[in-house]
C-alpha atoms as a PDB file:
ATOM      1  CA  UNK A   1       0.000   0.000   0.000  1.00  0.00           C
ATOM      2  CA  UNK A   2       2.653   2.628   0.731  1.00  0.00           C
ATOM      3  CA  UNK A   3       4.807   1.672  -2.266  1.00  0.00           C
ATOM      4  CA  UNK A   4       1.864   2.726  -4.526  1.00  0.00           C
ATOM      5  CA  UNK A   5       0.769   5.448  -2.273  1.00  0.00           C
ATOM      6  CA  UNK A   6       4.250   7.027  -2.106  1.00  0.00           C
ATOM      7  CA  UNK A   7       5.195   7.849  -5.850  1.00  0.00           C
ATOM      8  CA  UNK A   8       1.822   9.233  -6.070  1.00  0.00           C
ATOM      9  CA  UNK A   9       2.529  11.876  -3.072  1.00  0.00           C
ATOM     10  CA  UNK A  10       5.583  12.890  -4.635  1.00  0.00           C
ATOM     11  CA  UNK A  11       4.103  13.395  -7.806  1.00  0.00           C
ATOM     12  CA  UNK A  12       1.330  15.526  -6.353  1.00  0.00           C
ATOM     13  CA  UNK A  13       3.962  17.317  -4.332  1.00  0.00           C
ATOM     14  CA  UNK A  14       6.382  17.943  -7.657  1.00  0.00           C
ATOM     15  CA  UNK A  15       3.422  19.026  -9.936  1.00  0.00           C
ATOM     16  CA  UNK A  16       2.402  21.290  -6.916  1.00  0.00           C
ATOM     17  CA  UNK A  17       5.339  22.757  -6.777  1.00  0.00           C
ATOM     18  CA  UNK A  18       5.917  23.321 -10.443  1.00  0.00           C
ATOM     19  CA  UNK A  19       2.672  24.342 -11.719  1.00  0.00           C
ATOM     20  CA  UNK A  20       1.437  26.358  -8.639  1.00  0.00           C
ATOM     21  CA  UNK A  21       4.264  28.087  -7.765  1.00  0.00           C
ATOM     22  CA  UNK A  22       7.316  27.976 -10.035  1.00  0.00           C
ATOM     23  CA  UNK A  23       5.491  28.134 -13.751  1.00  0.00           C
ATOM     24  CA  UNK A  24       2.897  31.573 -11.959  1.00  0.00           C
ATOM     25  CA  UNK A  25       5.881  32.592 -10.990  1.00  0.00           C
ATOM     26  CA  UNK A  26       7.822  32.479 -14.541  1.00  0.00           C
ATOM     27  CA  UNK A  27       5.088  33.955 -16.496  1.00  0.00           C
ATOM     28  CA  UNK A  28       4.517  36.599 -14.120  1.00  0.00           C
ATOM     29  CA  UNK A  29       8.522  37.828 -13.843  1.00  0.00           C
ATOM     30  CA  UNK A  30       8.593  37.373 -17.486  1.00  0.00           C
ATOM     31  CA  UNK A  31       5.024  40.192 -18.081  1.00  0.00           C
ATOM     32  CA  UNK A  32       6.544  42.559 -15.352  1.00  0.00           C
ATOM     33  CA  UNK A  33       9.820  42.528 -17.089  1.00  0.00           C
ATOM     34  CA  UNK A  34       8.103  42.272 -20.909  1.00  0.00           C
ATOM     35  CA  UNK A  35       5.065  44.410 -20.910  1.00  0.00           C
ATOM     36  CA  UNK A  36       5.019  46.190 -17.089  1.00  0.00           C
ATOM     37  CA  UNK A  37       2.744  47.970 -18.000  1.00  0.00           C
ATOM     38  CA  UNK A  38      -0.194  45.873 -18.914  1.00  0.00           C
ATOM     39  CA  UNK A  39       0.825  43.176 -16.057  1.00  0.00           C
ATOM     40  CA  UNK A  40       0.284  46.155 -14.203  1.00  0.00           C
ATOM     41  CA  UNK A  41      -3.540  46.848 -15.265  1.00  0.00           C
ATOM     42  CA  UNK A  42      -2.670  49.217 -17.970  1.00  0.00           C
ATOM     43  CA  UNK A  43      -3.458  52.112 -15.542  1.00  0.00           C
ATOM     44  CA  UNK A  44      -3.610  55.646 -16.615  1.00  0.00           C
ATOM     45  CA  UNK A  45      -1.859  58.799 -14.858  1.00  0.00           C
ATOM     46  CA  UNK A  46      -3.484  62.367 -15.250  1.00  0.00           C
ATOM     47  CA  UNK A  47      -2.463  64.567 -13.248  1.00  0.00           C
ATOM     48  CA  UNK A  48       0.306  62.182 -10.836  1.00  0.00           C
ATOM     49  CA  UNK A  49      -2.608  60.884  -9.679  1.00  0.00           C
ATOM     50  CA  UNK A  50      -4.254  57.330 -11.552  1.00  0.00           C
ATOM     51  CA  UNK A  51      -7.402  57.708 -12.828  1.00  0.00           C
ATOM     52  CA  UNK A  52      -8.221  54.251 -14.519  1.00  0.00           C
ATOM     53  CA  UNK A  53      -7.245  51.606 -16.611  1.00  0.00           C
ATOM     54  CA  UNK A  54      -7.757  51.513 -20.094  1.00  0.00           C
ATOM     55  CA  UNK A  55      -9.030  48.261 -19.947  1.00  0.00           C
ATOM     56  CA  UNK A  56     -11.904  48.996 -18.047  1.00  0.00           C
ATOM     57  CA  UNK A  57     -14.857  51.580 -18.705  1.00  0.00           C
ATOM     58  CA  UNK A  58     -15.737  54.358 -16.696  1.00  0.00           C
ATOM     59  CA  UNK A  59     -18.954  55.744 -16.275  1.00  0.00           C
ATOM     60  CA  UNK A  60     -19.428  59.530 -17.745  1.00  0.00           C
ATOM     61  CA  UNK A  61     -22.387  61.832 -17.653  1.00  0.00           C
ATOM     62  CA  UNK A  62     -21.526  64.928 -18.474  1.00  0.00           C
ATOM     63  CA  UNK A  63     -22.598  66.870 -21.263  1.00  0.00           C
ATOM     64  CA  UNK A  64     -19.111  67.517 -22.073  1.00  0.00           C
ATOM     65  CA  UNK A  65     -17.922  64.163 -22.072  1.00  0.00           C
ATOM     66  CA  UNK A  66     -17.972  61.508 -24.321  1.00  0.00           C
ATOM     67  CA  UNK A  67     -20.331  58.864 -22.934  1.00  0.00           C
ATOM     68  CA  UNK A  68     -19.229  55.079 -22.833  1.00  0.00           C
ATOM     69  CA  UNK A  69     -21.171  51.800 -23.652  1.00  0.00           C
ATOM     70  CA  UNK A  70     -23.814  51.216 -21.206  1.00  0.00           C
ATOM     71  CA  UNK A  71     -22.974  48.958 -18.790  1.00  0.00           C
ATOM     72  CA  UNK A  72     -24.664  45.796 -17.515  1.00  0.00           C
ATOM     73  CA  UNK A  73     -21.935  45.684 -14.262  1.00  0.00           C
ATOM     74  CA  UNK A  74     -25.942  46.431 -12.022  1.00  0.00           C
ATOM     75  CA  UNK A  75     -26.552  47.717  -9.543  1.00  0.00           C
ATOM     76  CA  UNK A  76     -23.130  50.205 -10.155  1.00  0.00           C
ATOM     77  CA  UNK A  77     -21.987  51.080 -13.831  1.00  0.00           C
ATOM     78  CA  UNK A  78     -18.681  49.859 -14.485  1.00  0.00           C
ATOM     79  CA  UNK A  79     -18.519  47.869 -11.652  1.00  0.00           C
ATOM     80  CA  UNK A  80     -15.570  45.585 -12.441  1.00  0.00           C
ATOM     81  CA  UNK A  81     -15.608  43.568  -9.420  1.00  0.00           C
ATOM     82  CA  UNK A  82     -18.935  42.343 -11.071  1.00  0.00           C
ATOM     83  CA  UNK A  83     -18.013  42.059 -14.812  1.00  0.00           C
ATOM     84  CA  UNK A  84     -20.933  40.554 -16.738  1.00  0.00           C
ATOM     85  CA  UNK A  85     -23.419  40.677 -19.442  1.00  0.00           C
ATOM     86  CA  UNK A  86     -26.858  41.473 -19.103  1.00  0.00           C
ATOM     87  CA  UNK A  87     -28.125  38.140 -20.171  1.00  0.00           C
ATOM     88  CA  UNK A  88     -30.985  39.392 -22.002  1.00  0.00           C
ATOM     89  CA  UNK A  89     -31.549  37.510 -25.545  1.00  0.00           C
ATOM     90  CA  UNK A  90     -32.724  39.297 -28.513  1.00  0.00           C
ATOM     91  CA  UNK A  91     -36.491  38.388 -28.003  1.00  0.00           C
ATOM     92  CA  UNK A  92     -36.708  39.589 -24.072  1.00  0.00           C
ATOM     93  CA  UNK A  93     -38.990  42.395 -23.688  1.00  0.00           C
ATOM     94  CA  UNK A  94     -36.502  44.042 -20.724  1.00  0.00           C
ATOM     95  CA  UNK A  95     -33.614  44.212 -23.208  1.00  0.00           C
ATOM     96  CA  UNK A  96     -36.347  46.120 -25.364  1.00  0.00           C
ATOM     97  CA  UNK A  97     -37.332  48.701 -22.939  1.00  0.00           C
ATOM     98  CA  UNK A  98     -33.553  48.831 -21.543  1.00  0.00           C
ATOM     99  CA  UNK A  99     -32.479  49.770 -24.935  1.00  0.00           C
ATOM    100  CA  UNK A 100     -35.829  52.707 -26.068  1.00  0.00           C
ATOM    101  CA  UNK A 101     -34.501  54.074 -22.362  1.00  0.00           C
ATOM    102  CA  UNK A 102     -31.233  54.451 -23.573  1.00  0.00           C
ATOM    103  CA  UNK A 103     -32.360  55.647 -27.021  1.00  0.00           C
ATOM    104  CA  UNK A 104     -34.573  58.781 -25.377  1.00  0.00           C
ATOM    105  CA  UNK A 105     -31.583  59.678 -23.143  1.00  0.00           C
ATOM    106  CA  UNK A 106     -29.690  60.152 -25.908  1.00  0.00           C
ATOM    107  CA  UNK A 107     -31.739  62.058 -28.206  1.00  0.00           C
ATOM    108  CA  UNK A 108     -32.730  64.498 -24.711  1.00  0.00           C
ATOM    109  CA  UNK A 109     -29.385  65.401 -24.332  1.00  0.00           C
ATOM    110  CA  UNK A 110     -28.578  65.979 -27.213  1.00  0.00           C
ATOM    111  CA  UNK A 111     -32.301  66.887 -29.256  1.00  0.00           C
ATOM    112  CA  UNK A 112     -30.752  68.493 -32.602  1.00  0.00           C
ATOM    113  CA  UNK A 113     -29.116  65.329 -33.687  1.00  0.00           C
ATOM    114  CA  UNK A 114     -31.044  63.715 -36.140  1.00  0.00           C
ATOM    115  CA  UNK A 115     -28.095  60.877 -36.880  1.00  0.00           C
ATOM    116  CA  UNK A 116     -28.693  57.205 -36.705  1.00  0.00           C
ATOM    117  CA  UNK A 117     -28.198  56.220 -32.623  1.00  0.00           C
ATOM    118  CA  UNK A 118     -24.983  53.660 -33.390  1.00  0.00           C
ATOM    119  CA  UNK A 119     -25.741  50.214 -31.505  1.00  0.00           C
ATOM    120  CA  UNK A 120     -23.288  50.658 -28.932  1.00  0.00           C
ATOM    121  CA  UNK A 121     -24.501  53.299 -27.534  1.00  0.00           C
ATOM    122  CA  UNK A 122     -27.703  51.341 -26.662  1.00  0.00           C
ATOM    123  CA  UNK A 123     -26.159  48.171 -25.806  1.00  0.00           C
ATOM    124  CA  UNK A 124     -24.269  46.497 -23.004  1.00  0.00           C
ATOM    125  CA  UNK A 125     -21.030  44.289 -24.111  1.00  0.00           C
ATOM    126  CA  UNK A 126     -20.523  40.795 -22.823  1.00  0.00           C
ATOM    127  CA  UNK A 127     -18.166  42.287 -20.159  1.00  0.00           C
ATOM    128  CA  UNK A 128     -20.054  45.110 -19.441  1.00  0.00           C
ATOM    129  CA  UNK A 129     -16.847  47.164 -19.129  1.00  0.00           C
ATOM    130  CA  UNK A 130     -16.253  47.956 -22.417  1.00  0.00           C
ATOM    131  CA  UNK A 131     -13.348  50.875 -22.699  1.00  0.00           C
ATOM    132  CA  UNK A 132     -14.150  51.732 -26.371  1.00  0.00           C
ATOM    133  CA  UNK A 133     -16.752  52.559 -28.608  1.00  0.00           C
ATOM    134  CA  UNK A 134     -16.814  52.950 -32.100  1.00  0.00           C
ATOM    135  CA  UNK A 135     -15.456  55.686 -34.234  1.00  0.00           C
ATOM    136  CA  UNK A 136     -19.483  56.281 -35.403  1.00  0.00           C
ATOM    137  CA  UNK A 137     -20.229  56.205 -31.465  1.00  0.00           C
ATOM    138  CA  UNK A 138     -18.017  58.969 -30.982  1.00  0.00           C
ATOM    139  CA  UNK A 139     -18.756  61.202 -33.698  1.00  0.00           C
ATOM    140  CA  UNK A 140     -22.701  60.803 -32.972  1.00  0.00           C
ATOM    141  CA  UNK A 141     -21.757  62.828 -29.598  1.00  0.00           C
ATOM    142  CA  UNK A 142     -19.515  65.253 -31.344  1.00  0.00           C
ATOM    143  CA  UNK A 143     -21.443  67.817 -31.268  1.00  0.00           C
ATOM    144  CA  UNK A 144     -23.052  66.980 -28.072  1.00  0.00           C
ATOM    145  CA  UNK A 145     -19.941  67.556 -26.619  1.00  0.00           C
ATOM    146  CA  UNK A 146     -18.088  70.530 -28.169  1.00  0.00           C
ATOM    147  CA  UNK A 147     -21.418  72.498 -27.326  1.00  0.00           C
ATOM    148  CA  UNK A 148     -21.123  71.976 -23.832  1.00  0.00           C
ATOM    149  CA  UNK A 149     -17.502  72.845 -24.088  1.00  0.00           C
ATOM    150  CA  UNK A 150     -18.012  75.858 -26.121  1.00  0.00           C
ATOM    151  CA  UNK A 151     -15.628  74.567 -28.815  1.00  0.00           C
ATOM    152  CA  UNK A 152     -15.479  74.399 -32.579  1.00  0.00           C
ATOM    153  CA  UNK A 153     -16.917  70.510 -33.487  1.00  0.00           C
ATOM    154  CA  UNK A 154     -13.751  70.296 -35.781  1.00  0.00           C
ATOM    155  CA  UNK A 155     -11.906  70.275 -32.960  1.00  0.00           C
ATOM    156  CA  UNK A 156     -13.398  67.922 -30.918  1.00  0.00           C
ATOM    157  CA  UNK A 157     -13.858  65.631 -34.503  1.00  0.00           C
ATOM    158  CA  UNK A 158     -10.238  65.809 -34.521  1.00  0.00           C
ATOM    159  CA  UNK A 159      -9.747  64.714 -31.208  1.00  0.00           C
ATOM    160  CA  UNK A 160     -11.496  62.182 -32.326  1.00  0.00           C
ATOM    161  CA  UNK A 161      -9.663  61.067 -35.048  1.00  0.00           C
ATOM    162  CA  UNK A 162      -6.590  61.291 -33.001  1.00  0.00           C
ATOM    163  CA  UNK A 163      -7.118  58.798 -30.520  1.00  0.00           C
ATOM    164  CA  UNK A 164      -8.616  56.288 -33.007  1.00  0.00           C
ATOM    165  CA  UNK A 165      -7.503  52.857 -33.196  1.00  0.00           C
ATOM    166  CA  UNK A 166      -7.826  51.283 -36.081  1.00  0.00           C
ATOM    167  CA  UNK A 167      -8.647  47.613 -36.412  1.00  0.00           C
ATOM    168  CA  UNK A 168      -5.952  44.792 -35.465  1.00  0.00           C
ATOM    169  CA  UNK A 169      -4.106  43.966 -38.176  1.00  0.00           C
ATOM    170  CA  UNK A 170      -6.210  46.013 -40.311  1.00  0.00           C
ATOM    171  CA  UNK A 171      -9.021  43.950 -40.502  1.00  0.00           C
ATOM    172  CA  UNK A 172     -10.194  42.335 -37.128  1.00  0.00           C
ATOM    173  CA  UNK A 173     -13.105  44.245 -35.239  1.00  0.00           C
ATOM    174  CA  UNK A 174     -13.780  47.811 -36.205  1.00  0.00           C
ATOM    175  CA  UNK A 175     -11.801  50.975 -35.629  1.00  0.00           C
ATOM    176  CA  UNK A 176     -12.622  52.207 -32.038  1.00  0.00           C
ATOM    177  CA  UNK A 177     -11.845  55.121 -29.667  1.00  0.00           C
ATOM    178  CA  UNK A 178     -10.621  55.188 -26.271  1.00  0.00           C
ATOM    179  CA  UNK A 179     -13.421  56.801 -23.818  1.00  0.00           C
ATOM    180  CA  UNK A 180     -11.133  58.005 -20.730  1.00  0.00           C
ATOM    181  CA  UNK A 181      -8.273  59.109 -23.165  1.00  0.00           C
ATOM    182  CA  UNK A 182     -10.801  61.122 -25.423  1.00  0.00           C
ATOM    183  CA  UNK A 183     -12.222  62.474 -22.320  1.00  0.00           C
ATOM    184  CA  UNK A 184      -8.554  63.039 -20.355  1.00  0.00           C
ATOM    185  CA  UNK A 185      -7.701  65.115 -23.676  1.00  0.00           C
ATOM    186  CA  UNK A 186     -10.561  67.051 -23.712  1.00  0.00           C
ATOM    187  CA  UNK A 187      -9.691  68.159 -20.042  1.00  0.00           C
ATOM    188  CA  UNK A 188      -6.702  68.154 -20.799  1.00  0.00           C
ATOM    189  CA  UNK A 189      -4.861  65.870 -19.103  1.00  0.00           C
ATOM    190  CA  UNK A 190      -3.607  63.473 -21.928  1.00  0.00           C
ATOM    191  CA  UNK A 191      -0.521  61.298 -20.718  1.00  0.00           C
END
């Protein structure tokens, strides 16, 4: 009994070992070294202070800010201790009435804008965190936002076009924008 018992131990004990301590502890030397700053959460700085991550959304409501995806993170937007989609299929009357909400929100802040209302503007993500929104998100509150900032909507359009990303490798997803660093440059407080 303990000569088959024994190797098995040991084996438990070495594969401890290695893969719950020595291999974590590889990988995560090697992303500190490699990439600090993403195996550090990607934070941002404004300011000496850290104001986010640009991983994670923030929730904005100011007329002079660029508003992010809604968020489905309940009871708290953005809450990424809860990360989470809203679980609500395409036939579910809440997800219907979730999104008209969002819909007249929009066009009351902003009642001159006779644009199409881009989808993900409306729409939670399947994190509920999302960061970005689309290029089309962003220009649909253009003008939202350089009127409450009393500037020219060229500006703020190129703004815009500044911090776009355009899709990986050219092709995969769609080009996006950055909410907090749009927003950090319009105060700004750009890194």
């Amino acid at each position: 009994m303990i000569s088959t018992l024994r190797p098995a131990l040991v084996m438990f004990g070495a594969l401890t070992l290695l893969c719950g301590a020595l291999y974590p502890a590889a990988v995560t030397g090697i992303g500190r070294l490699a990439f600090a700053h993403q195996a550090n959460g990607s934070l941002v700085d404004a300011g000496g202070k850290t104001v986010g991550s640009s991983l994670i959304g923030q929730p904005f409501s100011a007329p002079g800010h660029f508003w992010g995806r809604p968020s489905a993170t309940a009871p708290m937007p953005y809450n990424a201790a809860g990360s989470s989609g809203s679980n609500l299929g395409p036939t579910n009357p809440a997800l219907l009435d979730a999104v008209k909400a969002r819909v007249a929100a929009l066009k009351a802040a902003d009642p001159g804008n006779r644009a199409p209302i881009p989808v993900d503007l409306v729409t939670a993500s399947a994190s509920g965190l999302d960061p970005e929104i689309s290029v089309a998100a962003a220009e649909y509150q253009a003008a939202r936002v350089a009127a409450a900032r009393k500037l020219p909507v060229e500006q703020v359009r190129a703004l815009i076009a500044r911090y776009r990303h355009d899709p990986v490798l050219g092709f995969l997803g769609e080009a996006r924008v950055n909410v907090l660093a749009l927003n950090l440059a319009l105060d700004g407080k750009a890194q």
